[in-house]
N, C-alpha and C. Protein backbone atom coordinates (compact mmCIF):
# COMPACT_ATOMS: atom_id res chain seq x y z
N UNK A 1 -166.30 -159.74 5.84
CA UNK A 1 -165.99 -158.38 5.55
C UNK A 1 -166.49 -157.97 4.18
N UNK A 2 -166.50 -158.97 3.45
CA UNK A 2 -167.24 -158.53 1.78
C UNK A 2 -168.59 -158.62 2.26
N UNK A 3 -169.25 -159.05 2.91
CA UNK A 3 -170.80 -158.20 3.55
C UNK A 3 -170.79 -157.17 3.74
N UNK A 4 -169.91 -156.72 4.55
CA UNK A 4 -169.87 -155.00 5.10
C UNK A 4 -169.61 -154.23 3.82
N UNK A 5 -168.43 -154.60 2.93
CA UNK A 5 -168.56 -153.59 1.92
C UNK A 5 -169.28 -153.69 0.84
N UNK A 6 -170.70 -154.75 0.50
CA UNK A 6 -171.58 -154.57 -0.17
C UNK A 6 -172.45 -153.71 0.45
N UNK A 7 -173.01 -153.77 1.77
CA UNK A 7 -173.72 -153.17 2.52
C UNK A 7 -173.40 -151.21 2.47
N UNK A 8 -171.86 -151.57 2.27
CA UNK A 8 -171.58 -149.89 2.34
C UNK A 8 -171.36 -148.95 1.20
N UNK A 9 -171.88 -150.07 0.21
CA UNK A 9 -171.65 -149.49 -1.14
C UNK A 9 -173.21 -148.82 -1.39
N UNK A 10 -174.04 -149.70 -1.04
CA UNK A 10 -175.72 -149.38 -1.22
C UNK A 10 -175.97 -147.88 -1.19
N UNK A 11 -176.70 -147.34 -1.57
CA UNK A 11 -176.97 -145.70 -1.38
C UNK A 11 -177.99 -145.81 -0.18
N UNK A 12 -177.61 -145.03 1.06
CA UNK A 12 -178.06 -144.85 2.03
C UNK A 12 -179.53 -144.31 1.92
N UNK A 13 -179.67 -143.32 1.04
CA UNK A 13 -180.97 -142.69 0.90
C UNK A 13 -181.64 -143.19 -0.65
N UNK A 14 -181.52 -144.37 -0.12
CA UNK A 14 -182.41 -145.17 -1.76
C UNK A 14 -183.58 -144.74 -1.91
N UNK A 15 -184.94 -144.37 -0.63
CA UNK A 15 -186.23 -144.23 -0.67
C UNK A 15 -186.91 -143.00 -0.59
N UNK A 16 -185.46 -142.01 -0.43
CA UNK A 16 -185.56 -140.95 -0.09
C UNK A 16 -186.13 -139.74 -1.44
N UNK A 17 -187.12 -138.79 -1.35
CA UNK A 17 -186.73 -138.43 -2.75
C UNK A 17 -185.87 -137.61 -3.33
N UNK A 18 -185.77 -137.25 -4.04
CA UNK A 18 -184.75 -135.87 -4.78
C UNK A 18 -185.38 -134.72 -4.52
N UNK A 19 -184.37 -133.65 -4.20
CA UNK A 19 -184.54 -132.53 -3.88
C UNK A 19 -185.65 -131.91 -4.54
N UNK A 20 -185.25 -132.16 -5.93
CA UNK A 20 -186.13 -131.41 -6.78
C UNK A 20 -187.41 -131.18 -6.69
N UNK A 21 -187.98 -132.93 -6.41
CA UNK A 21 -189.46 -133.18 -6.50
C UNK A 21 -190.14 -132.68 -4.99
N UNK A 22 -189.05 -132.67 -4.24
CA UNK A 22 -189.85 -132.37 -3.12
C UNK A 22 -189.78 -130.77 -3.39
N UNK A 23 -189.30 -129.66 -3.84
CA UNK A 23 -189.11 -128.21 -3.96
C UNK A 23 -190.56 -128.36 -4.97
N UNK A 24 -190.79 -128.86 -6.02
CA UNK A 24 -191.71 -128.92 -6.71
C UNK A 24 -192.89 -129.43 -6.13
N UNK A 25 -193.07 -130.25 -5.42
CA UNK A 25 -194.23 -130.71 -4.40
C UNK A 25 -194.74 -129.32 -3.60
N UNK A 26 -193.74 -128.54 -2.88
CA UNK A 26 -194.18 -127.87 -1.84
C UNK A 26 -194.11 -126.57 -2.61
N UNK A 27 -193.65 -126.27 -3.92
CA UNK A 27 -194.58 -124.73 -4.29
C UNK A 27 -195.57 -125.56 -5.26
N UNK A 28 -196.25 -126.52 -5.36
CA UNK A 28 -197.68 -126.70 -6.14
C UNK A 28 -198.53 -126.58 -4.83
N UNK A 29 -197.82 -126.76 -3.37
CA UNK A 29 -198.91 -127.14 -2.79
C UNK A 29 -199.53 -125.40 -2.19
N UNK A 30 -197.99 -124.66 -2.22
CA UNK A 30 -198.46 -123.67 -1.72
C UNK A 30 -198.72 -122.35 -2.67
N UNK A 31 -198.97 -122.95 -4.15
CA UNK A 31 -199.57 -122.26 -4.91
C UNK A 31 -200.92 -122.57 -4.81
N UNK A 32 -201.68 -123.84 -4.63
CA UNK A 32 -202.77 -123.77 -4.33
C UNK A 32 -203.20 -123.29 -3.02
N UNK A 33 -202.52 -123.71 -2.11
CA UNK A 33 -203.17 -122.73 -0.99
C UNK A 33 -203.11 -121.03 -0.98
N UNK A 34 -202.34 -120.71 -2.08
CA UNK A 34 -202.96 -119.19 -2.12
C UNK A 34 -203.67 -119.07 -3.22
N UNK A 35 -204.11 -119.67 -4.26
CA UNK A 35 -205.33 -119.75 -5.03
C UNK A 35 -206.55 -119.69 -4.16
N UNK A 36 -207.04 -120.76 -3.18
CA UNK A 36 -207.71 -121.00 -2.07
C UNK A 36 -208.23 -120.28 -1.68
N UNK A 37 -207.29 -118.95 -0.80
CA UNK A 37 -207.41 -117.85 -0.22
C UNK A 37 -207.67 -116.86 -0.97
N UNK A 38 -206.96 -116.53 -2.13
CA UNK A 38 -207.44 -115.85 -2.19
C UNK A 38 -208.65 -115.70 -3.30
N UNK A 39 -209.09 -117.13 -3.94
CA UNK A 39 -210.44 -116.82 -4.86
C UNK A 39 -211.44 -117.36 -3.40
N UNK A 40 -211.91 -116.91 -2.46
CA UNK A 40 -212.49 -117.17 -1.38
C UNK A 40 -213.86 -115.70 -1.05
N UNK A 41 -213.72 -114.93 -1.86
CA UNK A 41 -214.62 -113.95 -1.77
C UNK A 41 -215.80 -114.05 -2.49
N UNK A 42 -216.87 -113.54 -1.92
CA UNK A 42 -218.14 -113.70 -2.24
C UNK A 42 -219.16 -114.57 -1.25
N UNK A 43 -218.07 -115.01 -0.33
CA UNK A 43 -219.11 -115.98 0.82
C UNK A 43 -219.80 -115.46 1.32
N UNK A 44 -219.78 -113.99 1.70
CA UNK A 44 -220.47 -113.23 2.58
C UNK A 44 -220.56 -114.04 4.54
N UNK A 45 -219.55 -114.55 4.40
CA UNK A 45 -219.97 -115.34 5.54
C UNK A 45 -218.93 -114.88 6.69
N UNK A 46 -217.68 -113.58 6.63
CA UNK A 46 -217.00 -113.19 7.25
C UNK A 46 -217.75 -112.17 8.09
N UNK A 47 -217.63 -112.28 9.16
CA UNK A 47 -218.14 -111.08 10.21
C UNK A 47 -218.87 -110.50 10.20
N UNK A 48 -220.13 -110.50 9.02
CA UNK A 48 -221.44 -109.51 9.19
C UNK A 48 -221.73 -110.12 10.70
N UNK A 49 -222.55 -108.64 11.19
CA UNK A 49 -223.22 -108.57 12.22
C UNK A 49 -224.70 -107.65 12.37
N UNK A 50 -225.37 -108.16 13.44
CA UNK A 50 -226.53 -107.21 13.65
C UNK A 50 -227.43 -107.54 12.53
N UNK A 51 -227.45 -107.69 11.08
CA UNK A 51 -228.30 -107.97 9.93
C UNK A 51 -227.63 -106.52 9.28
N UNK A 52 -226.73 -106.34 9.40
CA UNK A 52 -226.65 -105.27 8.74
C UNK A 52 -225.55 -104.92 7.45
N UNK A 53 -225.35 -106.29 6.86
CA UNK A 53 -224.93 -106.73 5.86
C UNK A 53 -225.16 -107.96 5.50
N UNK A 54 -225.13 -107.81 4.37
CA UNK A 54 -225.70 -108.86 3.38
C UNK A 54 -225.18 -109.56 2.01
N UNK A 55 -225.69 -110.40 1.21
CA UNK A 55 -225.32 -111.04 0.26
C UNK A 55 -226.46 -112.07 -0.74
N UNK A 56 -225.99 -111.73 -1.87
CA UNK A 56 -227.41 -111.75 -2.42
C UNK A 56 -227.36 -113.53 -2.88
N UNK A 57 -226.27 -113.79 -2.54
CA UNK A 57 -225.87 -115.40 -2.24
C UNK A 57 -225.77 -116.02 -3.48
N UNK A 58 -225.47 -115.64 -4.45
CA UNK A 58 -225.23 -116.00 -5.67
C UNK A 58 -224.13 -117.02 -6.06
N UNK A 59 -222.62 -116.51 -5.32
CA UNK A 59 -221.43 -117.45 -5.25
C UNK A 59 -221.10 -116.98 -6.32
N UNK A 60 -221.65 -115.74 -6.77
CA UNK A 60 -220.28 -115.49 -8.15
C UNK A 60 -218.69 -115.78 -8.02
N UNK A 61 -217.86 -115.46 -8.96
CA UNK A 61 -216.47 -115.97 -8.48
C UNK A 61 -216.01 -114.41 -8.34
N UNK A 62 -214.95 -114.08 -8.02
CA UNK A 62 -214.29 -112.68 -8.23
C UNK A 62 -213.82 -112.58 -9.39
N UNK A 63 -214.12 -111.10 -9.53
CA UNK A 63 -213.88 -110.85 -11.13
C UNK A 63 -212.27 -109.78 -10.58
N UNK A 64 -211.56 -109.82 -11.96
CA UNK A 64 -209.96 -109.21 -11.97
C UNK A 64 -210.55 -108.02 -11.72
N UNK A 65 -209.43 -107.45 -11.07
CA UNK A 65 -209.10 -105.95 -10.59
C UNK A 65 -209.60 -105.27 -12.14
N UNK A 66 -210.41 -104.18 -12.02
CA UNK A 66 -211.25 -103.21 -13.03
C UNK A 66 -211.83 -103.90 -14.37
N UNK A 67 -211.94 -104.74 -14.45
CA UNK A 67 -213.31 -105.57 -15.07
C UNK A 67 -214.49 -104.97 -14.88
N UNK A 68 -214.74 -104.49 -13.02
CA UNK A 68 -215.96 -104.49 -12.56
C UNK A 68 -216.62 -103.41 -12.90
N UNK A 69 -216.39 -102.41 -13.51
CA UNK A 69 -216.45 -101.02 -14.49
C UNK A 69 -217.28 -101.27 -15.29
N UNK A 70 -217.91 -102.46 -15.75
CA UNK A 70 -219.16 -102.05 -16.36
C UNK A 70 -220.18 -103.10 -16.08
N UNK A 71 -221.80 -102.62 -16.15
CA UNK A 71 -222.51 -102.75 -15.40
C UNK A 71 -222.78 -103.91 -16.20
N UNK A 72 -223.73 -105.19 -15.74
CA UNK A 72 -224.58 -106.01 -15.92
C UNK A 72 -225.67 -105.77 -16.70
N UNK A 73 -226.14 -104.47 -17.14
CA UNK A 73 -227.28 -104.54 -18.07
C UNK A 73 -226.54 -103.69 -19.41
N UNK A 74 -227.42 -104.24 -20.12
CA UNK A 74 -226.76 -104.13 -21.63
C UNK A 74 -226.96 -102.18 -21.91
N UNK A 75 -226.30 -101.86 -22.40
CA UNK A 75 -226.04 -100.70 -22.73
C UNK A 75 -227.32 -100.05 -23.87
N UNK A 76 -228.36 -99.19 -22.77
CA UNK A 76 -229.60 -98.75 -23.24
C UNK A 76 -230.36 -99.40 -22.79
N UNK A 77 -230.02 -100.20 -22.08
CA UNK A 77 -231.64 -100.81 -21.35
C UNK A 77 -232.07 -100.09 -20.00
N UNK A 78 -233.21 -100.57 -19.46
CA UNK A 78 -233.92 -99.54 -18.50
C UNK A 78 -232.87 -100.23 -16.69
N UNK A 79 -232.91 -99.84 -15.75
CA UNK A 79 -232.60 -100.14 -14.85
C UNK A 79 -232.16 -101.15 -14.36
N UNK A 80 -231.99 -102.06 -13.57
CA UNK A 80 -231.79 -102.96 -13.09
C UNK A 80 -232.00 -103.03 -11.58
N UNK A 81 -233.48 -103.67 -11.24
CA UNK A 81 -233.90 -103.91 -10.19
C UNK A 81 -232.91 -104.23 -9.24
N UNK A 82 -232.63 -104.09 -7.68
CA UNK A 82 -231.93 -104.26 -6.66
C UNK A 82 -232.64 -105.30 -5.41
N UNK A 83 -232.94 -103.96 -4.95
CA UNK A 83 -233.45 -103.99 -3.92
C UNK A 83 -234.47 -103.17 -3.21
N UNK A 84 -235.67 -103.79 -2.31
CA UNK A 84 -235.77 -102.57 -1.64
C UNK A 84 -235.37 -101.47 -0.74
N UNK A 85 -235.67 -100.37 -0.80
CA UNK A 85 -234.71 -99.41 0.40
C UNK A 85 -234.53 -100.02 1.61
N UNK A 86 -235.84 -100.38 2.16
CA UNK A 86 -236.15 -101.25 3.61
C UNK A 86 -234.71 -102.22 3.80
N UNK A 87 -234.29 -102.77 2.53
CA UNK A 87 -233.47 -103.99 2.75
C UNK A 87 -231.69 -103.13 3.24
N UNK A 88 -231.64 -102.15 3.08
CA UNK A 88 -230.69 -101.25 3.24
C UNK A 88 -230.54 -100.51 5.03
N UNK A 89 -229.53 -101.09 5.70
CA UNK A 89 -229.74 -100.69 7.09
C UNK A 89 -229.14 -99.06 7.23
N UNK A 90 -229.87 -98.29 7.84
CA UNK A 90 -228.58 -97.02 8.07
C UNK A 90 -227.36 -97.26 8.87
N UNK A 91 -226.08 -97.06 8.08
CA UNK A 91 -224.96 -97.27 8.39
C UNK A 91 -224.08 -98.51 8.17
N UNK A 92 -225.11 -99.01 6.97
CA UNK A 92 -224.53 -100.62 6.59
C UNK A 92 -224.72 -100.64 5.30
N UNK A 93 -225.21 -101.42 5.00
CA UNK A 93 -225.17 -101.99 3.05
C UNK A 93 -225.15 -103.66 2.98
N UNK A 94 -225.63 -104.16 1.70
CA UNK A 94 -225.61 -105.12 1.17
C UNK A 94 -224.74 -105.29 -0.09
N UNK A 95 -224.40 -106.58 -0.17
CA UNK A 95 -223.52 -107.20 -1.36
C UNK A 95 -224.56 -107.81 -2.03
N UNK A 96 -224.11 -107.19 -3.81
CA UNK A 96 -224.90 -107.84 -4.33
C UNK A 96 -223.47 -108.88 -5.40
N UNK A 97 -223.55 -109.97 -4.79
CA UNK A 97 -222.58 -110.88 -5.79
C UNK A 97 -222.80 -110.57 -7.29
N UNK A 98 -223.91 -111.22 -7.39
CA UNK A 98 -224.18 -111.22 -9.16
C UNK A 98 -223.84 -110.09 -9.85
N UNK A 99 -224.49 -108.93 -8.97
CA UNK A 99 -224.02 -107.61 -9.99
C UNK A 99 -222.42 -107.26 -9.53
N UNK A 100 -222.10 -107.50 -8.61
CA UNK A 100 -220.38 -107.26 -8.18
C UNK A 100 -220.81 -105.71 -7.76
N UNK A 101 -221.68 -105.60 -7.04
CA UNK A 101 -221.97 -104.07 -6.10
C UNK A 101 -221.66 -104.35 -4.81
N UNK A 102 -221.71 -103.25 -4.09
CA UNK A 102 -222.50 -102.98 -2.69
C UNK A 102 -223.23 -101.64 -2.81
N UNK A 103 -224.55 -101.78 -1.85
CA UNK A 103 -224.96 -100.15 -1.97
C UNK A 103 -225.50 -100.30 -0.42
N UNK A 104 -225.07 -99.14 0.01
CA UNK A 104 -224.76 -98.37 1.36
C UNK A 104 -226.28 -97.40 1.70
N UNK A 105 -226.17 -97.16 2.70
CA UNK A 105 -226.79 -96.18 3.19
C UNK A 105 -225.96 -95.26 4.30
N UNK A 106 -224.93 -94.62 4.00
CA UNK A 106 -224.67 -94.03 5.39
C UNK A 106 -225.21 -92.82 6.48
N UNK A 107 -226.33 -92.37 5.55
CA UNK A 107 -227.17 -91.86 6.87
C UNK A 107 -228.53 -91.76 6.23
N UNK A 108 -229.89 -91.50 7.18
CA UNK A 108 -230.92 -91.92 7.01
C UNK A 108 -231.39 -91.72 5.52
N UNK A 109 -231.76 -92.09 4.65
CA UNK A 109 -232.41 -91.48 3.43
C UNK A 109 -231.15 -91.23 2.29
N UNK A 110 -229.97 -91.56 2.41
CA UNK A 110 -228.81 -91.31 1.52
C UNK A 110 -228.30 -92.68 1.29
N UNK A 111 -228.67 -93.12 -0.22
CA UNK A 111 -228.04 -94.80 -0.54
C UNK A 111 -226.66 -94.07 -1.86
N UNK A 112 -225.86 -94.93 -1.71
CA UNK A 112 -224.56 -94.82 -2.43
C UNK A 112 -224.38 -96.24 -2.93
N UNK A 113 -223.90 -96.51 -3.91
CA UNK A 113 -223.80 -97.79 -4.92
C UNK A 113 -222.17 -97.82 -5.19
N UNK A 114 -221.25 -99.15 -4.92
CA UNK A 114 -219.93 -98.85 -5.23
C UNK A 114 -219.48 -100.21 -5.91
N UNK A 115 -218.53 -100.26 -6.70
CA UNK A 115 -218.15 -102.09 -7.00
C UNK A 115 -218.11 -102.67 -6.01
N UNK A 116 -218.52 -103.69 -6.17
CA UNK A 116 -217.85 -104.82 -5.20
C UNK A 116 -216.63 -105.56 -4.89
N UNK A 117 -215.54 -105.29 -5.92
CA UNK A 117 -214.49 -105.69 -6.44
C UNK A 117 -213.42 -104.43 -5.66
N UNK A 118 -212.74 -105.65 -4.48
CA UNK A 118 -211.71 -104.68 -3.74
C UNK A 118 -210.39 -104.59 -4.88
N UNK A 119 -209.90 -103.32 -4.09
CA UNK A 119 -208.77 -102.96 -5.12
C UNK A 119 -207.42 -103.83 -4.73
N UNK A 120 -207.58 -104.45 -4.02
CA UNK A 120 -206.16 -105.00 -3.81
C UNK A 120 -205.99 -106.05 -4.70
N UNK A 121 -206.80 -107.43 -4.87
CA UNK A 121 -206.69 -108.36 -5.70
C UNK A 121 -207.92 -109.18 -6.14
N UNK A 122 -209.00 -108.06 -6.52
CA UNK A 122 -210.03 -108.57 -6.77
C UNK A 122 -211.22 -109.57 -6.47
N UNK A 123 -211.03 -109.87 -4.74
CA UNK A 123 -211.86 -110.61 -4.36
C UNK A 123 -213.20 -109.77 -4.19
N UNK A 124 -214.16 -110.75 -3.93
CA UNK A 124 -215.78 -109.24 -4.06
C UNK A 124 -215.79 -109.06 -2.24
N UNK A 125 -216.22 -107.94 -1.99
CA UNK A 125 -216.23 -107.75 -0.44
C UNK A 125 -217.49 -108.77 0.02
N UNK A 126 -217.25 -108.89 1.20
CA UNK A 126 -218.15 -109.47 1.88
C UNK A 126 -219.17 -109.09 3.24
N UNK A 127 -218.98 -107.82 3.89
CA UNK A 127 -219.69 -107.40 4.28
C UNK A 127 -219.36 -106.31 4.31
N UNK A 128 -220.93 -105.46 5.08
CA UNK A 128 -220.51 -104.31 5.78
C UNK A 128 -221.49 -103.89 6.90
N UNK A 129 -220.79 -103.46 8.07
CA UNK A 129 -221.12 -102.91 9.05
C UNK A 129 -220.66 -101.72 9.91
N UNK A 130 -220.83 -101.01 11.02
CA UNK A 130 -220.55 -100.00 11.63
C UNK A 130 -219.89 -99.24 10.75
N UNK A 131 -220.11 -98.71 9.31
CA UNK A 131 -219.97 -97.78 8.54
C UNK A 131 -218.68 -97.91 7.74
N UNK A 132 -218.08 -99.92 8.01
CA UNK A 132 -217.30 -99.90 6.45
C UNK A 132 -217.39 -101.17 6.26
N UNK A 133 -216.86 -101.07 4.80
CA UNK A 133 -217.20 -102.19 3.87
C UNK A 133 -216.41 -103.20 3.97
N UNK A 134 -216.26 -104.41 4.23
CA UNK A 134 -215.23 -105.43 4.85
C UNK A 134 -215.03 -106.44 3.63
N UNK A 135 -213.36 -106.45 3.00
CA UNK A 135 -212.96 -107.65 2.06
C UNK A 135 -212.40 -108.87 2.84
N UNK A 136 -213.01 -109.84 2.35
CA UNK A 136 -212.54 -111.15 3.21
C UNK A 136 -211.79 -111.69 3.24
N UNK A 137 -210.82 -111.51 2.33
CA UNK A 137 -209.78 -112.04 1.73
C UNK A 137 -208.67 -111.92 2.36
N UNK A 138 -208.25 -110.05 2.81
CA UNK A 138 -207.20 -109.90 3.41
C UNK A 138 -207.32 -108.79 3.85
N UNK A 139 -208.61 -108.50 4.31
CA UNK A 139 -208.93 -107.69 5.53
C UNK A 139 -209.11 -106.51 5.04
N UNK A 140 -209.07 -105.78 3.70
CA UNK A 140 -209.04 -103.91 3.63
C UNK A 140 -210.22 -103.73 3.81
N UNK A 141 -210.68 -102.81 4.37
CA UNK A 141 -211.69 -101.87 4.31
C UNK A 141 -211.79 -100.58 3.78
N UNK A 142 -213.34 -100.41 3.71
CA UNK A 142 -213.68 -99.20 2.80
C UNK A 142 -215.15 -97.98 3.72
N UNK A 143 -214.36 -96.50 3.53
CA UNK A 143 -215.38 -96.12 4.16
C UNK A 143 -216.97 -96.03 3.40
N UNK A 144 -217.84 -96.19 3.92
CA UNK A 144 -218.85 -96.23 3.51
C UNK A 144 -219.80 -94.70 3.04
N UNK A 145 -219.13 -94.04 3.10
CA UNK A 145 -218.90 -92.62 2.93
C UNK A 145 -219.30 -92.50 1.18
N UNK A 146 -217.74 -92.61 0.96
CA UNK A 146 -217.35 -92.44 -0.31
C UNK A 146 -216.54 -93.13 -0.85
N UNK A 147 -216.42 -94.43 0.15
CA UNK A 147 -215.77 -95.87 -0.82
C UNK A 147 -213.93 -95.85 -0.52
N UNK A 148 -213.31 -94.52 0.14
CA UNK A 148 -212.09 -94.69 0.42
C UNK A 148 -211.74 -95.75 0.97
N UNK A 149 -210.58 -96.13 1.23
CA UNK A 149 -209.61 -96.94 1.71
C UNK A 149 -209.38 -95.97 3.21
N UNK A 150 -209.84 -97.42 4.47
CA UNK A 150 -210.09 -97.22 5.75
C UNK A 150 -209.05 -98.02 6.45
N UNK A 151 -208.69 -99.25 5.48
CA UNK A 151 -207.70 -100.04 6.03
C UNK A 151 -207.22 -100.72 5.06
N UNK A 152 -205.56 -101.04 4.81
CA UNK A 152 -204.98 -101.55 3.44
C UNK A 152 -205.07 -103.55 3.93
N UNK A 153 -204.80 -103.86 2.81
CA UNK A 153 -203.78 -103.74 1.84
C UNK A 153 -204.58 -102.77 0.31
N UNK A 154 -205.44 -102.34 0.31
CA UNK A 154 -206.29 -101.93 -0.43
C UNK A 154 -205.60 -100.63 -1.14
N UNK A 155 -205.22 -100.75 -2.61
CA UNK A 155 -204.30 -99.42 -2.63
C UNK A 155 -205.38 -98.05 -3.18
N UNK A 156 -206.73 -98.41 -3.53
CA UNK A 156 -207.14 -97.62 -4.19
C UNK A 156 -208.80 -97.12 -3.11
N UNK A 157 -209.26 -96.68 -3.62
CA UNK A 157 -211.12 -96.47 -3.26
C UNK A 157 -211.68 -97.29 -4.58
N UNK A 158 -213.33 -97.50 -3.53
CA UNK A 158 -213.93 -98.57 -4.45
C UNK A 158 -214.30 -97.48 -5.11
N UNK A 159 -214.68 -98.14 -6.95
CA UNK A 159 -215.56 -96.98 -8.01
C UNK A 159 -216.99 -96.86 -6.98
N UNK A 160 -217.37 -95.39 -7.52
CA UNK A 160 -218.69 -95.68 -7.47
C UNK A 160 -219.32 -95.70 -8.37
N UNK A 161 -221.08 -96.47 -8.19
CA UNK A 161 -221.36 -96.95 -9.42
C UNK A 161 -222.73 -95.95 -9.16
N UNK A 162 -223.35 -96.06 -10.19
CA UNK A 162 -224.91 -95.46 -10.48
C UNK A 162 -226.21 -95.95 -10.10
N UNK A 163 -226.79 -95.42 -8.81
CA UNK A 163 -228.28 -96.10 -8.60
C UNK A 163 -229.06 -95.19 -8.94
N UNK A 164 -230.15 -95.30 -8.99
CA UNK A 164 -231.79 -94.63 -8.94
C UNK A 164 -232.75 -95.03 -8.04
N UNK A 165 -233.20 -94.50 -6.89
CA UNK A 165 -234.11 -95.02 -5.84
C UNK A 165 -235.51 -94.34 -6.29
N UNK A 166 -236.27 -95.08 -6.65
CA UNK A 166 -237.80 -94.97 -6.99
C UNK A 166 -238.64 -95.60 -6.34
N UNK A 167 -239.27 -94.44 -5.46
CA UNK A 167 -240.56 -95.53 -5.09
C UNK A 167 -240.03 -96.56 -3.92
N UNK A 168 -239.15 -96.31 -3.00
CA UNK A 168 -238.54 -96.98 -1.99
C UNK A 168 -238.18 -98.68 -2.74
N UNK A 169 -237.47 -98.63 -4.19
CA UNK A 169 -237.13 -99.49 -5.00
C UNK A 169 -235.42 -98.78 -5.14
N UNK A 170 -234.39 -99.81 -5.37
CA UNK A 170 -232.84 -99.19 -5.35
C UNK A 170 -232.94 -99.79 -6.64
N UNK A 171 -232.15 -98.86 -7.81
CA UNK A 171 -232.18 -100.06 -9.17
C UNK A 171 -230.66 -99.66 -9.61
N UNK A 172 -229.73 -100.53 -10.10
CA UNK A 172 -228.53 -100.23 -10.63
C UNK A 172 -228.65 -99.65 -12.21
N UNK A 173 -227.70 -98.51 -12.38
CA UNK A 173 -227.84 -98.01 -13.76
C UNK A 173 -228.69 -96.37 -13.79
């Protein structure tokens, strides 16, 4: 009987861990899995279709919500080469990672330039087709119009930004 009550003195859950570490285990793990998700923009690899979005494949990272407000070339310098028009589908657009754009065409001969940087939490969009702009992250869309908000979580419209088309050449700035 002094077996049994050494045996029943033992702590049953000797190997088990403490609450704590396991509460602390499972929000590190599911703080990184929403790091994950949501620094995941810029792949360009969500749902374009037809060729009618694009990505200039750079892998920039996402830049914070209104950062994206100013342009990539230094203040007084001449343009900043893009693209050609040709590369611009009617009723679609390309991502340009590096510069954190997209520029649109939504009807024949009319290009529009907007951040790339969705308003919800700053991932860069990743495509666009049938006339809106698609964030990969968590789905908002943008009309290709004039950059409104087509579908949330997106609380704002994208900026628009400044092109110059010369010479069937698109240049930012």
């Amino acid at each position: 009987m002094a077996n049994d009550q050494a045996s029943a003195s033992a702590p049953r859950n000797a190997h088990v861990p403490a609450r704590r570490t396991v509460l602390a285990g499972t929000g590190i793990a599911g703080a990184a899995a929403l790091l994950t998700a949501c620094g995941a923009g810029g792949s360009g690899s969500s749902g374009s279709s037809g060729g009618s979005s694009g990505s200039d494949g750079s892998g920039a990272a996402p830049a914070p919500q209104g950062s994206a407000s100013q342009s990539s070339s230094s203040e007084g310098s001449a343009a900043q080469g893009l693209t050609p028009t040709s590369a611009i589908p009617v009723g679609g657009g390309k991502v340009f990672t590096s510069q954190q754009v997209v520029v649109v065409q939504p009807t024949a001969g009319e290009f529009k330039c907007f951040t790339a940087v969705c308003t919800h939490q700053g991932c860069i969009v990743g495509s666009v087709s049938d006339g809106l702009i698609t964030c990969p992250c968590h789905g908002s869309q943008y009309h290709i119009t004039d950059g409104s908000v087509a579908r949330g979580p997106a609380p704002s419209p994208l900026a628009a930004k400044t092109i110059t088309v010369t010479g069937g050449e698109i240049s930012l700035g």
